[in-house]
Protein backbone atom coordinates (compact mmCIF):
# COMPACT_ATOMS: atom_id res chain seq x y z
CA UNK A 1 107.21 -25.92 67.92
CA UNK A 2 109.15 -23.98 70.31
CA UNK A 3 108.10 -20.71 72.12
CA UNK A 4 110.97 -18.82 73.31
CA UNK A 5 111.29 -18.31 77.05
CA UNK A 6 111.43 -14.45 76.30
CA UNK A 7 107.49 -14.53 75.50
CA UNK A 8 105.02 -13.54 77.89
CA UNK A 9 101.45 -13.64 78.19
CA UNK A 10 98.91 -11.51 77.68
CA UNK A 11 97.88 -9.30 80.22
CA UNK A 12 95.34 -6.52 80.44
CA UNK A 13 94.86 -3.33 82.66
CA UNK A 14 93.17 -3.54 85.33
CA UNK A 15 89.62 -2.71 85.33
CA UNK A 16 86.92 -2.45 88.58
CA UNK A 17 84.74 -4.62 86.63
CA UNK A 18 85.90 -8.13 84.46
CA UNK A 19 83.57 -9.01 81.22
CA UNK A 20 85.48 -12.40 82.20
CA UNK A 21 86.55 -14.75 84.21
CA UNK A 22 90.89 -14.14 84.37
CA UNK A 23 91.37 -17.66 85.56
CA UNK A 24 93.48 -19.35 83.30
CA UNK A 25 91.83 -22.36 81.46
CA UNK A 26 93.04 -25.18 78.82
CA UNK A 27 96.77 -25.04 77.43
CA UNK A 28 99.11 -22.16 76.98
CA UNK A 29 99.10 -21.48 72.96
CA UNK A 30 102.01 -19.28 71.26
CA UNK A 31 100.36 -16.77 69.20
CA UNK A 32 104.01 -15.42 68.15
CA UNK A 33 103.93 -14.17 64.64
CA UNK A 34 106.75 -16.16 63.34
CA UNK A 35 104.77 -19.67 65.08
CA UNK A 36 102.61 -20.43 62.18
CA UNK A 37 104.65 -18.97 59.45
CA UNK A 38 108.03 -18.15 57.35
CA UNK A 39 108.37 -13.89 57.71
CA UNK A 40 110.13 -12.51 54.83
CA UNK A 41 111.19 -8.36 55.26
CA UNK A 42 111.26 -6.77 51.97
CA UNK A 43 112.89 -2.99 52.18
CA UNK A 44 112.65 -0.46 49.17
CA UNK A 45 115.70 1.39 48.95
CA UNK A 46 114.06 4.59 48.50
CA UNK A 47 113.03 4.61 51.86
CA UNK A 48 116.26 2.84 53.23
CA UNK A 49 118.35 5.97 51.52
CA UNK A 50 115.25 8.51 52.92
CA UNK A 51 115.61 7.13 56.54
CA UNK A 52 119.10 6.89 56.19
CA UNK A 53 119.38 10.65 55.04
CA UNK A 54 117.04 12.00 58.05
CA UNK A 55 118.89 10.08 60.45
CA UNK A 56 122.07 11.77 59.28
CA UNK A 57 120.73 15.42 59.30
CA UNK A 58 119.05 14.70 62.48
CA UNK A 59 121.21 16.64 65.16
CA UNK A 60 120.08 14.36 68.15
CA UNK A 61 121.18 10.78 68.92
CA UNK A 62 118.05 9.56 69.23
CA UNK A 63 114.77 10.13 67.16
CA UNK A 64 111.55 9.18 66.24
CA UNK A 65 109.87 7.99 63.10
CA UNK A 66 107.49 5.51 61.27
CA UNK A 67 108.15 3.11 58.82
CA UNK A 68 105.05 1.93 57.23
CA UNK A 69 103.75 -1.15 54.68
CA UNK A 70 102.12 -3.98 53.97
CA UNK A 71 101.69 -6.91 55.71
CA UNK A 72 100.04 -10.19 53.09
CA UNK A 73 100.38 -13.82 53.10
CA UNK A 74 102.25 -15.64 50.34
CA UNK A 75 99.92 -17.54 47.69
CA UNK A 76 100.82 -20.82 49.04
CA UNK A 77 99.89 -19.88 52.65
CA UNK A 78 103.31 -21.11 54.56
CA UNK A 79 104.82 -17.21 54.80
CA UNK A 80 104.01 -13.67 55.28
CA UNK A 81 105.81 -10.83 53.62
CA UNK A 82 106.37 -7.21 54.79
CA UNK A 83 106.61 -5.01 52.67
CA UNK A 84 108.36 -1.67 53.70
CA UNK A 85 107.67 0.95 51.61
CA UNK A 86 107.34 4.42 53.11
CA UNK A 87 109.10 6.54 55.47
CA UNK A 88 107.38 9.52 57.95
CA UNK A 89 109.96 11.54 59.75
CA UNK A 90 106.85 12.45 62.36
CA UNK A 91 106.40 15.42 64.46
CA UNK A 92 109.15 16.79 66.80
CA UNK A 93 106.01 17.41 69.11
């Protein structure tokens, strides 16, 4: 399949002492979540509208918050669904 160009590979902090060797071995493997399967985004409105609402009252351009859910494989194993399903404004600090 292809692997965008805009993917990069992993990389870890450095570290005075390596638990491995960070020579590069074998061939480069795409470990993109979309590679292997079909996503499917599935939003409840309640939280759309609650989102939508804060962002609104919100006096600041920009702002933080989480959107959480569910992440599951389909039954037949070619897709994964997220599900969407609450909003949490967060903490100003």
């Amino acid at each position: 399949r292809f692997v965008p160009k805009r993917m990069v590979p992993f990389s870890f902090p450095l570290s005075k002492c390596a638990l491995w060797d960070p020579v590069p071995m074998g061939n480069v493997t795409g470990a993109h979540i979309t590679y292997y399967r079909n996503p499917r985004l599935s939003l409840v409105e309640k939280t759309l509208r609650l989102a939508y609402r804060h962002a609104k009252q919100n006096e600041k351009k920009s702002f933080s918050c989480f959107l959480l859910g569910t992440l599951a494989v389909d039954e037949d194993g070619e897709g994964i669904t997220l599900t969407i399903d609450r909003f949490d404004p967060g903490r100003e600090v």
